[in-house]
Protein backbone atom coordinates (compact mmCIF):
# COMPACT_ATOMS: atom_id res chain seq x y z
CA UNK A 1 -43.38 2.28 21.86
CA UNK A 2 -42.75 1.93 25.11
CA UNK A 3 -43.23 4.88 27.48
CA UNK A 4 -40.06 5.91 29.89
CA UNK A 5 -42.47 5.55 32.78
CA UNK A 6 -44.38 2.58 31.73
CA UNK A 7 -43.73 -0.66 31.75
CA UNK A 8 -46.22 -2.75 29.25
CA UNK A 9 -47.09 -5.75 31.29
CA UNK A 10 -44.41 -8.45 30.06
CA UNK A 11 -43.17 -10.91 32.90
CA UNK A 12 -40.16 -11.66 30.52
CA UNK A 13 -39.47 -7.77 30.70
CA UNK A 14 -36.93 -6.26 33.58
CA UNK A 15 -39.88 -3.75 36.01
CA UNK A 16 -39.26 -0.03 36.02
CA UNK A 17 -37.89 1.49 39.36
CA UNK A 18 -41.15 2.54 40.23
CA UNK A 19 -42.61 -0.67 39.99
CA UNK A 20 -40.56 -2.04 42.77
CA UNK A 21 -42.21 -2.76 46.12
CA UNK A 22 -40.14 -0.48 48.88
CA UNK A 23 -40.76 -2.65 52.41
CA UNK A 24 -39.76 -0.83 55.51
CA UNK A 25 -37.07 -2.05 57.48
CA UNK A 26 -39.35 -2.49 60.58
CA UNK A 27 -40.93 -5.31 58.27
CA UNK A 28 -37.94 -7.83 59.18
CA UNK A 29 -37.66 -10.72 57.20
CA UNK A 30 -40.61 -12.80 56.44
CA UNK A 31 -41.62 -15.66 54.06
CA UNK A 32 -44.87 -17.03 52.34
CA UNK A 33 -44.61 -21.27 51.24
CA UNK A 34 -46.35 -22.06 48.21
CA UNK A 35 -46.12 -25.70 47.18
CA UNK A 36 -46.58 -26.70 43.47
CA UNK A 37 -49.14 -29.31 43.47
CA UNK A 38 -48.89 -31.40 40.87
CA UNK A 39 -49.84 -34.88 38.83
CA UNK A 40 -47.30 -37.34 38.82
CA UNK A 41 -45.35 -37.84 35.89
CA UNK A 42 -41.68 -38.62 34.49
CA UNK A 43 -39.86 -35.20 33.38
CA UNK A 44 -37.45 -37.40 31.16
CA UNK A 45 -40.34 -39.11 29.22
CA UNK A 46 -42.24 -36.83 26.39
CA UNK A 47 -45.43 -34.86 27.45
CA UNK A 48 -48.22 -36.15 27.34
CA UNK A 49 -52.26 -35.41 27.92
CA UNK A 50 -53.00 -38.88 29.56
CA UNK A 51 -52.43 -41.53 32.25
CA UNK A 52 -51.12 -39.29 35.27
CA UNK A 53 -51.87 -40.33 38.75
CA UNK A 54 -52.57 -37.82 41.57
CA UNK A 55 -52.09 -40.71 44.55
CA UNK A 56 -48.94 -39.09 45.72
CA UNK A 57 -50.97 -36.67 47.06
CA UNK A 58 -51.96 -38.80 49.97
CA UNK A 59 -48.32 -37.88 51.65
CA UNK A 60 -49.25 -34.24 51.89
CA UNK A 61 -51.58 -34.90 55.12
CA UNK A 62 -47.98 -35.04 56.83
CA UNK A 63 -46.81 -31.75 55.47
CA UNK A 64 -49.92 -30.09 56.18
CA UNK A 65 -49.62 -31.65 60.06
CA UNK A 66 -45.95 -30.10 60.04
CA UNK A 67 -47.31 -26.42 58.88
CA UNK A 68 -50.18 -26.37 61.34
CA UNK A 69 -47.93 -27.40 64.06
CA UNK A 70 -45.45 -24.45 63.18
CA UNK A 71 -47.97 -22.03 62.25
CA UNK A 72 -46.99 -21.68 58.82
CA UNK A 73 -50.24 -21.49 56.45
CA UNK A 74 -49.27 -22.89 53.02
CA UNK A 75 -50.27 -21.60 49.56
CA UNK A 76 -51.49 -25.05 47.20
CA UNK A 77 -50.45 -23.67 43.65
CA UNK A 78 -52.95 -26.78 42.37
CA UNK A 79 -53.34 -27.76 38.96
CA UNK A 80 -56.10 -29.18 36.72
CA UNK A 81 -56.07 -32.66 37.74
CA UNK A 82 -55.47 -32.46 41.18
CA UNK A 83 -58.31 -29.82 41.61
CA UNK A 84 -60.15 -32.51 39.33
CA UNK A 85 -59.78 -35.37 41.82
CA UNK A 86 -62.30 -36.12 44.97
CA UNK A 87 -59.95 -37.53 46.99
CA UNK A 88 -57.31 -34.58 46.50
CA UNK A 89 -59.88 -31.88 46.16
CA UNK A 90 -61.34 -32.70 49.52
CA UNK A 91 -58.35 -33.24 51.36
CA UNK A 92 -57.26 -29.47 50.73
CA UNK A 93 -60.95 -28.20 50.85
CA UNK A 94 -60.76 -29.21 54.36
CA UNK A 95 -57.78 -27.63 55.16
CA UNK A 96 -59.19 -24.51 53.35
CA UNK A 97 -62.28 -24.16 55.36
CA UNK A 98 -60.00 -24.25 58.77
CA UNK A 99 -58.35 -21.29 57.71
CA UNK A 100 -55.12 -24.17 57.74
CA UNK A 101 -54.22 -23.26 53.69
CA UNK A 102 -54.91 -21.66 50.93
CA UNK A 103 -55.45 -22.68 47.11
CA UNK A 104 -53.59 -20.91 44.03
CA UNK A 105 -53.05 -21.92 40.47
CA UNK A 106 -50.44 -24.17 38.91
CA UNK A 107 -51.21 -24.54 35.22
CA UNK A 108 -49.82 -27.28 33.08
CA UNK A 109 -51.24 -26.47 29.75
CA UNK A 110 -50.75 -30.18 28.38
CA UNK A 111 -53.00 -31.39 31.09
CA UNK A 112 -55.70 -28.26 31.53
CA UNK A 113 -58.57 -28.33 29.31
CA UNK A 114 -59.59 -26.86 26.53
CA UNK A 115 -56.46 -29.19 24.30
CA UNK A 116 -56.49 -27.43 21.36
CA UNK A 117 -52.65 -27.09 21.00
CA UNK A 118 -49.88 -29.55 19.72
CA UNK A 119 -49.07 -31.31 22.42
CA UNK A 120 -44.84 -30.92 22.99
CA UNK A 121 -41.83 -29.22 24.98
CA UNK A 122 -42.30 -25.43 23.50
CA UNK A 123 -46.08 -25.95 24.61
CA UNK A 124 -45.48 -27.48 27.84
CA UNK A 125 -45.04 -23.04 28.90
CA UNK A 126 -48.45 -21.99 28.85
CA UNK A 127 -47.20 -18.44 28.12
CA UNK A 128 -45.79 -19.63 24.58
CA UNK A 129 -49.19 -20.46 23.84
CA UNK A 130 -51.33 -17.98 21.35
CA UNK A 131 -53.17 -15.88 23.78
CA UNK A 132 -56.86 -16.74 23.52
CA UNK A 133 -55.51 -20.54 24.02
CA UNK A 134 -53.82 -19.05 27.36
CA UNK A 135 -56.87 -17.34 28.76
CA UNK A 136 -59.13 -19.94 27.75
CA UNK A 137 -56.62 -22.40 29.99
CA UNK A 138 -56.81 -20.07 33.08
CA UNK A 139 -60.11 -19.41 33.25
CA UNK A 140 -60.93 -23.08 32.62
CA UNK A 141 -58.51 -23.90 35.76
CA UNK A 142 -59.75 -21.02 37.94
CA UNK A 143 -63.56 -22.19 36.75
CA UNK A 144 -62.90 -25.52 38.68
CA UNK A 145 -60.94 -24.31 41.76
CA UNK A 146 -63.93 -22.06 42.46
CA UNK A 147 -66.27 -24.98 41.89
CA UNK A 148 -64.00 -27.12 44.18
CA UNK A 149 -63.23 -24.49 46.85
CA UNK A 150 -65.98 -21.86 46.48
CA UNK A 151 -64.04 -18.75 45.21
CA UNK A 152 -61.49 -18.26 42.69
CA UNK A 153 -57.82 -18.07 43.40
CA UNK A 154 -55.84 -15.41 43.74
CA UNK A 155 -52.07 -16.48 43.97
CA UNK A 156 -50.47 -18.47 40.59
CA UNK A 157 -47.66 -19.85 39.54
CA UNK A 158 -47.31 -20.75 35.74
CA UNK A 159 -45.99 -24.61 35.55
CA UNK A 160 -42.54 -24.63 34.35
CA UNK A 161 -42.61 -20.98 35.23
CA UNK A 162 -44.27 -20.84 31.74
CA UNK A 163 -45.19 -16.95 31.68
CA UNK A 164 -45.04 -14.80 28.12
CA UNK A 165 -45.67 -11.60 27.29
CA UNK A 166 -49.32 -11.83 27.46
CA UNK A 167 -49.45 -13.92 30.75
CA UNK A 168 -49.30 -10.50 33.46
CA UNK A 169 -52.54 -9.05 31.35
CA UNK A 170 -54.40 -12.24 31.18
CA UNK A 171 -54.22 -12.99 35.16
CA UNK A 172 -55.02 -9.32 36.07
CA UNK A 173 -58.09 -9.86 34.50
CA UNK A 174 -58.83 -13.24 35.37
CA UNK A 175 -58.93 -11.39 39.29
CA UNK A 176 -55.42 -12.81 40.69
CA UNK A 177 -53.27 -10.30 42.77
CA UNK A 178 -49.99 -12.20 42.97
CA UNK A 179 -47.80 -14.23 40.50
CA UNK A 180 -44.77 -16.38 41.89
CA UNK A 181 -43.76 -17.41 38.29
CA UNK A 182 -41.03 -15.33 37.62
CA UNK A 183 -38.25 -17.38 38.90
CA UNK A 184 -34.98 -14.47 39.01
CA UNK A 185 -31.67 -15.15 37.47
CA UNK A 186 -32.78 -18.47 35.90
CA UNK A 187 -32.66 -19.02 32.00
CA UNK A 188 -35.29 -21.99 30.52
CA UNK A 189 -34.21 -20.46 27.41
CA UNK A 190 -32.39 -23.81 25.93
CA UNK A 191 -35.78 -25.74 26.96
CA UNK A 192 -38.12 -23.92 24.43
CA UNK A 193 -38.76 -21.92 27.99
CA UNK A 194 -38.69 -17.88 29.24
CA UNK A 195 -35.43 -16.37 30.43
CA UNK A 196 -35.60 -14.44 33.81
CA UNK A 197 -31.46 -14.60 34.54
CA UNK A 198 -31.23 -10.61 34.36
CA UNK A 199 -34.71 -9.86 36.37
CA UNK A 200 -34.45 -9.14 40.17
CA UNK A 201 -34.96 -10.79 43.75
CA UNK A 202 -36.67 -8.34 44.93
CA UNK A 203 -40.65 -8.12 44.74
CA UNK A 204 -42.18 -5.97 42.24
């Protein structure tokens, strides 16, 4: 059961009052980008473990120009085969080691090694998943942005907003200290996917 003043871990789950962060009002309003950086592929056409392209990827060298310019230092929430590719891989690691960005986790299961699972629109949220399949699939991801990047990320954001109930315990240990996957007031519910509609703006 439960405690009254302790919440067990569950993304899917509303936090307690005393898990909400209190920011002064001296803090002002502020904002952090994070970019989802992805394979290509066609949302309308079934899932599917092969033939997606990273070339896209090319166009974010403009982006990146804009963000400098402004002084805005993006988060890349990058998954598995972006990280995988050279070309991609190199193009961030360089903005990386200028201090210009910084690298976080996307996971799309049907893409990120190990593929043990059925592949298919309930498994597409890597939360769903049973959850030694889940932490397998993180720590495979975070294995190759530290290879890629030299140290393991610390920001993530589930693809599809995919979280479950084991997903908060799973990237505590895996070492990451913020999660941007719990999209407020949207239901994925009728998509095989977690509901967030009664969760709040605020960070907690």
């Amino acid at each position: 059961m439960q405690s009254a003043h302790h919440h067990d871990g569950n993304l899917l789950r509303a936090p307690l009052p005393e898990d909400m962060i209190a920011l002064p009002a001296a803090f002002g309003t502020r904002f952090m980008l994070f970019v989802d950086t992805e394979e290509e592929f066609d949302w309308n056409a079934p899932f599917r473990r092969e033939g997606h392209g990273v070339t896209a990827l090319a166009g974010m060298a403009r982006g990146q120009a804009y963000f400098a310019a402004a002084g805005v230092k993006p988060v890349y929430v990058t998954d598995y085969p972006v990280v995988d590719s050279d070309a991609a891989a190199g193009m961030m690691g360089a903005w990386v080691a200028a201090g210009e960005a910084d690298v976080g986790a996307h996971l799309h299961p049907w893409v990120n090694p190990p593929h043990v699972e059925d592949v298919n629109a309930a498994n597409s949220y890597v939360g769903s998943l049973p959850e030694a399949v889940e932490a397998a699939k993180l720590e495979a991801l975070c294995r190759r942005i530290e290879d890629r990047f030299g140290q393991r990320p610390i920001a993530y954001r589930a693809g599809r907003y995919g979280v479950g109930p084991n997903s908060a315990r799973l990237l505590e240990a895996a070492g990451f200290r913020l999660d941007t996957s719990v999209r407020s007031r949207f239901d994925y519910s009728h998509q095989h996917g977690p509901d967030f509609h009664g969760l709040p703006q605020n960070p907690y």
